[in-house]
Protein backbone atom coordinates (compact mmCIF):
# COMPACT_ATOMS: atom_id res chain seq x y z
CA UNK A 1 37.21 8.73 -39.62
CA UNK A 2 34.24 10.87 -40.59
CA UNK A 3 32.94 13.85 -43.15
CA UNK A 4 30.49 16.36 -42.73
CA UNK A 5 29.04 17.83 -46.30
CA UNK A 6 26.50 19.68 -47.12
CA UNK A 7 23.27 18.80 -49.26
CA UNK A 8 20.66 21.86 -49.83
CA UNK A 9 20.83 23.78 -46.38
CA UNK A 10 21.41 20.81 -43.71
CA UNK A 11 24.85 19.18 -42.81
CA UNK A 12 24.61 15.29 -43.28
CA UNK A 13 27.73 13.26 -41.65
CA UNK A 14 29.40 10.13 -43.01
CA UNK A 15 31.65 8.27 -40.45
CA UNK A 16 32.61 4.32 -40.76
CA UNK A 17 32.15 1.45 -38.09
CA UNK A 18 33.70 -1.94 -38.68
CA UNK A 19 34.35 -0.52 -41.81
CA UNK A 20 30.39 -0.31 -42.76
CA UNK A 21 29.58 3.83 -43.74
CA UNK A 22 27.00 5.19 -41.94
CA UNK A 23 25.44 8.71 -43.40
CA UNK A 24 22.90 10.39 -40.90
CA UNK A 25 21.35 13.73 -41.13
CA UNK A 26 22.70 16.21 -38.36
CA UNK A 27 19.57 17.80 -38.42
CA UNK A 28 20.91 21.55 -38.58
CA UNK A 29 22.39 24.60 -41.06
CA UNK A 30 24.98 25.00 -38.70
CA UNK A 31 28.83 23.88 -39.57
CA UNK A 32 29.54 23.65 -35.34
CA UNK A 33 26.63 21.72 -34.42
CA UNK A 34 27.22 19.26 -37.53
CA UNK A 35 30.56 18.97 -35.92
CA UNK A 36 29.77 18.36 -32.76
CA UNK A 37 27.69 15.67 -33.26
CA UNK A 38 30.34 13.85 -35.39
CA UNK A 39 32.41 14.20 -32.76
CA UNK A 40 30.31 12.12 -30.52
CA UNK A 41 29.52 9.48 -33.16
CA UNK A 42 32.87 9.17 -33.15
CA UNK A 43 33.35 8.93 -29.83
CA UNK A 44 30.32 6.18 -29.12
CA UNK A 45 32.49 3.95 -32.50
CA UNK A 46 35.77 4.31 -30.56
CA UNK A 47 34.08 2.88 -27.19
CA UNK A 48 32.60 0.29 -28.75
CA UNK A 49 28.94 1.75 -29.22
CA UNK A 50 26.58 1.19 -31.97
CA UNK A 51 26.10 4.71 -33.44
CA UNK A 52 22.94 6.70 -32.07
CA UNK A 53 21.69 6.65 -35.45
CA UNK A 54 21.22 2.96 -35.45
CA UNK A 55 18.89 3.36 -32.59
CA UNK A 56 16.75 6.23 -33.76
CA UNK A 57 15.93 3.63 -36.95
CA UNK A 58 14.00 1.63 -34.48
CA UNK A 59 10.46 1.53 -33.08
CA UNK A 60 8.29 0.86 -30.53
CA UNK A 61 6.49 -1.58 -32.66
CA UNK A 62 9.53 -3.59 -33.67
CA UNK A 63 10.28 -4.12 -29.99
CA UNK A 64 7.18 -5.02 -28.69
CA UNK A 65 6.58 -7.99 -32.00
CA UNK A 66 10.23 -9.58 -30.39
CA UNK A 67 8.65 -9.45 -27.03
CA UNK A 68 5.49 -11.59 -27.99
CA UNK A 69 8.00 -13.65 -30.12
CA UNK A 70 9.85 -14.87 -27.15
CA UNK A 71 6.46 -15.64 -25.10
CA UNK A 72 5.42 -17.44 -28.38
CA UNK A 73 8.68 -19.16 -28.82
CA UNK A 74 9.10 -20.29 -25.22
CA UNK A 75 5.62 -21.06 -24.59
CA UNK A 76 4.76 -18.48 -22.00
CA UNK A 77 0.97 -19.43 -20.45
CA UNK A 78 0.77 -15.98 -19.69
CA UNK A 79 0.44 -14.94 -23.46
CA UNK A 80 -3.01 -13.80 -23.59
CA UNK A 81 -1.99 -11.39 -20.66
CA UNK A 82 0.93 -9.98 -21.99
CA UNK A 83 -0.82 -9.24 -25.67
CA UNK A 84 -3.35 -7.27 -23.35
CA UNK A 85 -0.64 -5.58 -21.76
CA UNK A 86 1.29 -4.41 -25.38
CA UNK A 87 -2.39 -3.49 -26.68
CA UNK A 88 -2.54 -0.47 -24.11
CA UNK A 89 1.24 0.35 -24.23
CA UNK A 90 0.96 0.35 -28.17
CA UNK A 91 -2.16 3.14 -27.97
CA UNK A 92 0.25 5.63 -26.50
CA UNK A 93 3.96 4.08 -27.90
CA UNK A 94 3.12 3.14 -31.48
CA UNK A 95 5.92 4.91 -33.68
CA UNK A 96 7.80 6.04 -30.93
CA UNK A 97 11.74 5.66 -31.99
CA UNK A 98 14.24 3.97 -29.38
CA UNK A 99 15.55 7.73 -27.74
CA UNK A 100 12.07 8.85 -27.44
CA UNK A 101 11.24 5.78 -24.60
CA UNK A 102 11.93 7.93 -21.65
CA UNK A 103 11.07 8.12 -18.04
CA UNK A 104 9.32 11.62 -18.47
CA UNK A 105 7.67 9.97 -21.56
CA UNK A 106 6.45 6.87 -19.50
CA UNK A 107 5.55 9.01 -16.02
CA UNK A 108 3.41 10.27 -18.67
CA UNK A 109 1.94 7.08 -19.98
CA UNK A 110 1.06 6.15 -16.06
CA UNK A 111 -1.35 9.46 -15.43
CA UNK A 112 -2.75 8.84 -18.84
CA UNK A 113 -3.95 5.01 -17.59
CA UNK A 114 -4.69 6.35 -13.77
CA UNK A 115 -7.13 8.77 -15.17
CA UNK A 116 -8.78 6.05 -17.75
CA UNK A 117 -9.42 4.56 -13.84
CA UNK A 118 -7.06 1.75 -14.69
CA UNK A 119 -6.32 -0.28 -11.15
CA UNK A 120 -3.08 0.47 -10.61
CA UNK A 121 -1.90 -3.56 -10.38
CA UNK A 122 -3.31 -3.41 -14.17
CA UNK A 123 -0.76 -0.09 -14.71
CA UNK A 124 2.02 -2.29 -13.08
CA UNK A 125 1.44 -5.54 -15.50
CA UNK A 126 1.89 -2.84 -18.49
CA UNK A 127 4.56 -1.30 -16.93
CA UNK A 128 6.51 -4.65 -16.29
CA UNK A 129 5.56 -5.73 -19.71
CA UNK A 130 7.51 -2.36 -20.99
CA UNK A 131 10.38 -2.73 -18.79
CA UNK A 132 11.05 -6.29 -20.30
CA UNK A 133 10.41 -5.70 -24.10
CA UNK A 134 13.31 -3.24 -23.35
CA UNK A 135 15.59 -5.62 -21.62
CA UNK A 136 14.97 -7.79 -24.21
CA UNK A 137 15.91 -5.46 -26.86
CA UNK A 138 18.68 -4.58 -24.77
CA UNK A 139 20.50 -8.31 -24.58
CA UNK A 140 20.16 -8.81 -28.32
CA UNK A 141 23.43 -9.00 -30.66
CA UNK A 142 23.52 -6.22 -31.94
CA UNK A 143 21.25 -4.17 -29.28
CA UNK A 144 18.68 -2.87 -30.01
CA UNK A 145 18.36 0.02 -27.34
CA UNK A 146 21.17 1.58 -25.99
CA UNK A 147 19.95 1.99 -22.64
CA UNK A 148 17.04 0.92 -20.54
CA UNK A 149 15.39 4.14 -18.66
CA UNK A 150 14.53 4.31 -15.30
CA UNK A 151 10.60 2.75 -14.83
CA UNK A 152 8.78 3.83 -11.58
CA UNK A 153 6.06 1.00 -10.40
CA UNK A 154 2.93 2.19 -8.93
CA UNK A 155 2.21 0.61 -4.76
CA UNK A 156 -0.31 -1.84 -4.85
CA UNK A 157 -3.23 -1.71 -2.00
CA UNK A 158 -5.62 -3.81 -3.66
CA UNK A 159 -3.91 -7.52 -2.46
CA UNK A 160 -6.72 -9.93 -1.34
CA UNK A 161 -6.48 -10.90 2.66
CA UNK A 162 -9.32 -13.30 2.07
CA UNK A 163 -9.60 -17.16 3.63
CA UNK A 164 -10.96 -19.68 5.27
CA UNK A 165 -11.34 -20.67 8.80
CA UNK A 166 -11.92 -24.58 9.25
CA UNK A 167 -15.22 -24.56 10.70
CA UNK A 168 -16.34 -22.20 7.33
CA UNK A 169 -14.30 -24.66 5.15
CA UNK A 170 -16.36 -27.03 6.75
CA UNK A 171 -19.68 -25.22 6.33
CA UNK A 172 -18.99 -24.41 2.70
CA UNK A 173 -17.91 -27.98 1.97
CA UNK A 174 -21.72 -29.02 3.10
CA UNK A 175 -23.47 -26.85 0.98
CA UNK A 176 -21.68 -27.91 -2.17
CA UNK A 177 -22.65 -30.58 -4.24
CA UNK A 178 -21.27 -33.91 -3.78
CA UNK A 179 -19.32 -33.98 -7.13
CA UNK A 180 -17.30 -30.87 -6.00
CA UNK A 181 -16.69 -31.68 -2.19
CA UNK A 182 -13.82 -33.85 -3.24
CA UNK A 183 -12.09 -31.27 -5.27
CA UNK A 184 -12.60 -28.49 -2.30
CA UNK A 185 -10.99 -30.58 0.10
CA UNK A 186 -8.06 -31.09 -2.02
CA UNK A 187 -7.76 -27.33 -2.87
CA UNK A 188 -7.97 -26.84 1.14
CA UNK A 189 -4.95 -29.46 2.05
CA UNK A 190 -2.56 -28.27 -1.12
CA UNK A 191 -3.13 -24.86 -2.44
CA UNK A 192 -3.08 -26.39 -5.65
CA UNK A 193 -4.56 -23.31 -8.33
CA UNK A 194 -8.14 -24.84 -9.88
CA UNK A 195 -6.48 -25.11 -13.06
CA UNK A 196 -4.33 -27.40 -11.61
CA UNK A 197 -7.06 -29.48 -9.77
CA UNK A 198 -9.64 -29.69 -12.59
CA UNK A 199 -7.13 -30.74 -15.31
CA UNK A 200 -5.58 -33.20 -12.73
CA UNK A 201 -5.73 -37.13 -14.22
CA UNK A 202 -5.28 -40.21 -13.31
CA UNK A 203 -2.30 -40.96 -14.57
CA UNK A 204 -0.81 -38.59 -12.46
CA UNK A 205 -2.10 -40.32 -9.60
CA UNK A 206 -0.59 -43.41 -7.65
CA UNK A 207 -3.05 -44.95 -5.20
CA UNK A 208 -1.00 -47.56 -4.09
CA UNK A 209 1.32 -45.55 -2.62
CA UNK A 210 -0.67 -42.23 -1.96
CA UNK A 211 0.93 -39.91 -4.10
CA UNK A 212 -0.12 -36.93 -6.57
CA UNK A 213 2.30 -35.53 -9.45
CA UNK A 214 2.41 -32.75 -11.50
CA UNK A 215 5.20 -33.02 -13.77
CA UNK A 216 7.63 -30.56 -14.97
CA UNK A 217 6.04 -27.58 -17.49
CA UNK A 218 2.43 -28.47 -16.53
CA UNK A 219 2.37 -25.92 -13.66
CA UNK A 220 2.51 -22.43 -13.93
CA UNK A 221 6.00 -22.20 -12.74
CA UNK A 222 7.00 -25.36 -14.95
CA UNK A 223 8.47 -26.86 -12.20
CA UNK A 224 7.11 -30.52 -11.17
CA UNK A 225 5.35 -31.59 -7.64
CA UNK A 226 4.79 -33.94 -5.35
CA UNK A 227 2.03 -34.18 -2.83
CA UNK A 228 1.22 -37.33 -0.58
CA UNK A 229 -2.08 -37.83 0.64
CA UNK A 230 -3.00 -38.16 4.07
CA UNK A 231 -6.08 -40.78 4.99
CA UNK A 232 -9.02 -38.53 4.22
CA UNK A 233 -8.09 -37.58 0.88
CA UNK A 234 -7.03 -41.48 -0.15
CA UNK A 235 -10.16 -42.54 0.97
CA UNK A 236 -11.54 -39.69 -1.62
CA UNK A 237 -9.38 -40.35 -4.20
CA UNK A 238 -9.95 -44.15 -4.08
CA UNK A 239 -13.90 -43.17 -4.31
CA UNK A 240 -13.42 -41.30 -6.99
CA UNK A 241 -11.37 -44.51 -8.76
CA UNK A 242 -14.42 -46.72 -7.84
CA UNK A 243 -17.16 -44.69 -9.17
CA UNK A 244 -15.64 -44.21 -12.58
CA UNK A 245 -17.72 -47.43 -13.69
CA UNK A 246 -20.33 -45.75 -13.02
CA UNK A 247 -19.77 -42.60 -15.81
CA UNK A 248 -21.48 -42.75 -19.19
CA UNK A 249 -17.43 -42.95 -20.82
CA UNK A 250 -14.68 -43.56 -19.10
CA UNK A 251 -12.92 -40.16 -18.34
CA UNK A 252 -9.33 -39.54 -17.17
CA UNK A 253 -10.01 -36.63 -15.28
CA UNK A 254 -10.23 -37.27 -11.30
CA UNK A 255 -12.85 -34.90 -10.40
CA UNK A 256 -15.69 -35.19 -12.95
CA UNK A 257 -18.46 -33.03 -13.42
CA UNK A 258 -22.04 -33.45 -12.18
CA UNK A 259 -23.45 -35.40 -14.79
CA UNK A 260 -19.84 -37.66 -15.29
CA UNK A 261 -18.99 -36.16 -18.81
CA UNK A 262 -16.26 -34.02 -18.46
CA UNK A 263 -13.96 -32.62 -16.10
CA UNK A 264 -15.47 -30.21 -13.75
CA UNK A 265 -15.34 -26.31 -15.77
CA UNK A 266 -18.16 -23.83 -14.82
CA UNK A 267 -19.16 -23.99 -11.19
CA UNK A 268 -19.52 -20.40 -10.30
CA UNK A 269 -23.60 -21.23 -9.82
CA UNK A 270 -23.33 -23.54 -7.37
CA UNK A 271 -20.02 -21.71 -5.32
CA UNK A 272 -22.40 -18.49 -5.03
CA UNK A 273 -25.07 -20.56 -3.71
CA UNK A 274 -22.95 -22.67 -1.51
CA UNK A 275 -21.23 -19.70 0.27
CA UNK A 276 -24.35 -18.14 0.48
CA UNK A 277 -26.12 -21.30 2.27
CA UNK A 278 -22.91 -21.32 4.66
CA UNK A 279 -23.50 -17.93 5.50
CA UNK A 280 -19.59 -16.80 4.93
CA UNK A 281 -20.17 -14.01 2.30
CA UNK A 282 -18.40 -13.83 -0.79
CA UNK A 283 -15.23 -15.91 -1.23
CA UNK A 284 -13.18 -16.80 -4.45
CA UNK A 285 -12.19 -20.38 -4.95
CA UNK A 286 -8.16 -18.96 -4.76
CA UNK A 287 -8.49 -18.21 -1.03
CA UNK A 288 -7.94 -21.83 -0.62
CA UNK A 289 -4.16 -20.81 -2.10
CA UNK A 290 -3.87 -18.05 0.55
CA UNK A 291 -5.35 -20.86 3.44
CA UNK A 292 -3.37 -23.84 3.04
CA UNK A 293 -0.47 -21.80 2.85
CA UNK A 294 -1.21 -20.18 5.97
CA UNK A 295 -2.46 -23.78 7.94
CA UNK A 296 0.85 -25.53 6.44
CA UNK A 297 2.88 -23.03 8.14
CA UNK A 298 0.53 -22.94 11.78
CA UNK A 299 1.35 -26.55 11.42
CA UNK A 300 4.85 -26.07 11.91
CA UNK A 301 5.67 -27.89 8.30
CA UNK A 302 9.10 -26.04 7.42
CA UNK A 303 8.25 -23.30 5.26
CA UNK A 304 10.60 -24.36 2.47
CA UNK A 305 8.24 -27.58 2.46
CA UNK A 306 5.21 -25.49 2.26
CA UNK A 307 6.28 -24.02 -1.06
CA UNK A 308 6.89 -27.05 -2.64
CA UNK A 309 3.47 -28.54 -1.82
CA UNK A 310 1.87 -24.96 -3.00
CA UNK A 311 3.70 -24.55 -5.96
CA UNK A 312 5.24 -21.01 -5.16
CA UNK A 313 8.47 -20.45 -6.80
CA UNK A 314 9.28 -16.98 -5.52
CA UNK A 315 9.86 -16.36 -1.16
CA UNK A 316 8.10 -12.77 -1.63
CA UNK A 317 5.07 -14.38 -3.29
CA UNK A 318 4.34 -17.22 -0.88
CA UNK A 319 5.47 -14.23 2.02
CA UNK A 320 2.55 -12.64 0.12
CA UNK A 321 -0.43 -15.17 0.84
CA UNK A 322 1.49 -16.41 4.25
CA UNK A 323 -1.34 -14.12 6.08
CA UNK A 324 -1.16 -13.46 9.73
CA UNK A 325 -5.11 -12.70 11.49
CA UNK A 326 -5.89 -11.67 14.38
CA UNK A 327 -6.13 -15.05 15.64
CA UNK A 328 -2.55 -15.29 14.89
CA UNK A 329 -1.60 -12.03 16.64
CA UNK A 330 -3.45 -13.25 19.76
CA UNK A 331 -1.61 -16.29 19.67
CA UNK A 332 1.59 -14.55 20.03
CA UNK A 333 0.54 -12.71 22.60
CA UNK A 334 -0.17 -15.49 25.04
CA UNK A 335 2.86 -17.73 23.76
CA UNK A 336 4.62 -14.17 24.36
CA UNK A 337 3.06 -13.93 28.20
CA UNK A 338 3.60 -17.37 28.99
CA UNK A 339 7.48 -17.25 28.29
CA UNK A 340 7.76 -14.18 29.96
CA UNK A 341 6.04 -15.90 33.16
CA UNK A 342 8.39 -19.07 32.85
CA UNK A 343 11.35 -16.44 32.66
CA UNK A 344 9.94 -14.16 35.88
CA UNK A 345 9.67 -17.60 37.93
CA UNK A 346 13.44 -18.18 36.84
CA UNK A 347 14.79 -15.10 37.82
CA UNK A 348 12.56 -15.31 41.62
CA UNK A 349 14.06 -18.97 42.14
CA UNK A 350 17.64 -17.72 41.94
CA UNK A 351 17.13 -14.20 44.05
CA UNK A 352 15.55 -16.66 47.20
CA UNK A 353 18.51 -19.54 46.68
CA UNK A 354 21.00 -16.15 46.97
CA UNK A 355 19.07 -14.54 49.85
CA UNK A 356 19.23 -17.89 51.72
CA UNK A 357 23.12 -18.09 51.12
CA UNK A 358 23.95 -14.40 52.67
CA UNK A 359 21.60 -15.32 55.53
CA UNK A 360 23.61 -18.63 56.20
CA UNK A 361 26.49 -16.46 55.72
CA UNK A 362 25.53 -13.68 58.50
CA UNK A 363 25.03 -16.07 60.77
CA UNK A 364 28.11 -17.50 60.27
């Protein structure tokens, strides 16, 4: 199937696939090395393998341009993120050939960004990034990488536990301006992301019947909802409807900015000086996410439900912002003592009814 021959002082091989010659250098003087190494090209052609040689042809770069392709191609939202996340991993990969991506290699590339004091959720996002320009390389006909190595993810601490409790809902709600306590109050019901909420039109909106929709590859899953709204937020949305005779143009944006121009964009002013007026500290607009997940499951709505009003896709994300406080714990604690109580009267009632039946009994 395959040569070995010299030219100047190295061995070079020549060996056939599919009837296509390959020639590779075997890197070394010596006739038993060059041998051995044709022996496994061989043996990687007779298995079905592309030769090694095709492999060590390709880089880093290559891989990492067919990875922004197919966010490009598909129309991934989370582009901008994932050309930050090649940016780093092309600092320390640029040039690097197929065999030289391993686990050592990248173990390597993960103390390098912990001692630049990157967070280590940041390190993950490049890591995952990596891990998928890879697979991707991986699925293609004919691969591109013969084998995916083994990527270790660093254990994230840094998870926000932050929400609201109704009577600080409540509190920030009154310190915000009136143009923005109709969008707060839908963020609190739904979880909806601000994106979502800000961009939200009327055509997606049916009064009549009290219903809200986000259709299919608007969200950031791409998957459509539904939401129906209970009385207080009709009687917001149908204020809203009203007052749009009142804006300088006629916008098709729901919730409208202060002065009735635009959708609302910028209101990180007045938040800060809302939750500072309410006296709740520092809070971020996506605690709303983490809260109406958590209310819609208090509230005994099945959890499967829950999801589809939030918009979570995955279990282990929504499991993520399901949070349990200690309000929650204490709860359980008292539901836990009360059955226990019911059971303990249970278990008394039947030892009297038998201790009353053997003394009937013994006095035969």
């Amino acid at each position: 199937m395959g040569a070995i021959y010299l030219r100047g002082h190295t061995y070079w091989l020549k060996y056939y696939r599919n009837g296509k010659p390959y020639r590779e250098s075997a890197k070394t003087d010596k006739e038993s090395e060059a041998k051995r190494l044709l022996k496994k090209r061989e043996g990687e052609i007779a298995t079905g393998k592309i030769p090694g040689v095709y492999f060590d042809r390709i880089t880093f770069d290559e891989l990492a341009e067919d990875f922004l392709a197919d966010y490009r191609v598909n129309g991934k939202k989370s582009l901008a993120r994932a050309e930050r996340s090649v940016n780093h991993l092309r600092k320390a990969f640029a040039g690097y050939k197929v065999p030289q991506l391993t686990s050592p290699r990248i173990k390597a590339y993960i103390e390098e960004r912990i001692n630049e004091t990157a967070a280590n959720a940041t390190v993950n996002r490049e890591l995952s990034a990596l891990k998928r320009i890879l697979n991707i390389a991986a699925r293609q006909t004919p691969p591109k990488v013969d084998r995916v190595p083994f990527i270790p993810m660093l254990k994230e601490s840094n998870v926000r536990q932050g929400f609201f409790e109704h009577g600080e809902f409540l509190a920030l709600r009154e310190s915000l301006p009136d143009y923005m306590k109709g969008l707060v109050t839908f963020a609190y019901k739904t979880g909806w992301r601000v994106s979502e909420i800000t961009s939200l039109t009327w055509a997606q909106v049916d009064i009549d019947n009290g219903i809200v929709r986000l259709e299919s590859g608007t969200t950031k899953n791409n998957e459509g909802r539904t939401v129906y709204l209970d009385d207080e937020m009709l009687a917001i949305f149908k204020q809203q409807w009203d007052c749009r005779t009142q804006y300088k143009k006629l916008l098709p944006y729901v919730f409208v900015n202060e002065t009735r121009t635009d959708k609302i964009k910028d209101f990180r002013g007045s938040w800060e000086t809302a939750c500072n007026k309410a006296g709740i500290g520092s809070r971020l607009f996506h605690d709303f996410r983490r809260t109406a997940v958590r209310n819609m499951v208090r509230a005994g709505i099945p959890e499967r439900v829950a999801m589809m009003v939030s918009g979570h896709k995955t279990r282990s994300v929504f499991e993520r912002y399901n949070i349990v406080n200690d309000t929650d714990l204490k709860l359980a604690s008292q539901k836990q003592e009360t059955y226990l109580q019911a059971q303990m009267g249970t278990i008394t009632g039947t030892v009297v009814k038998i201790q009353k039946k053997r003394s009937l009994t013994a006095n035969g």
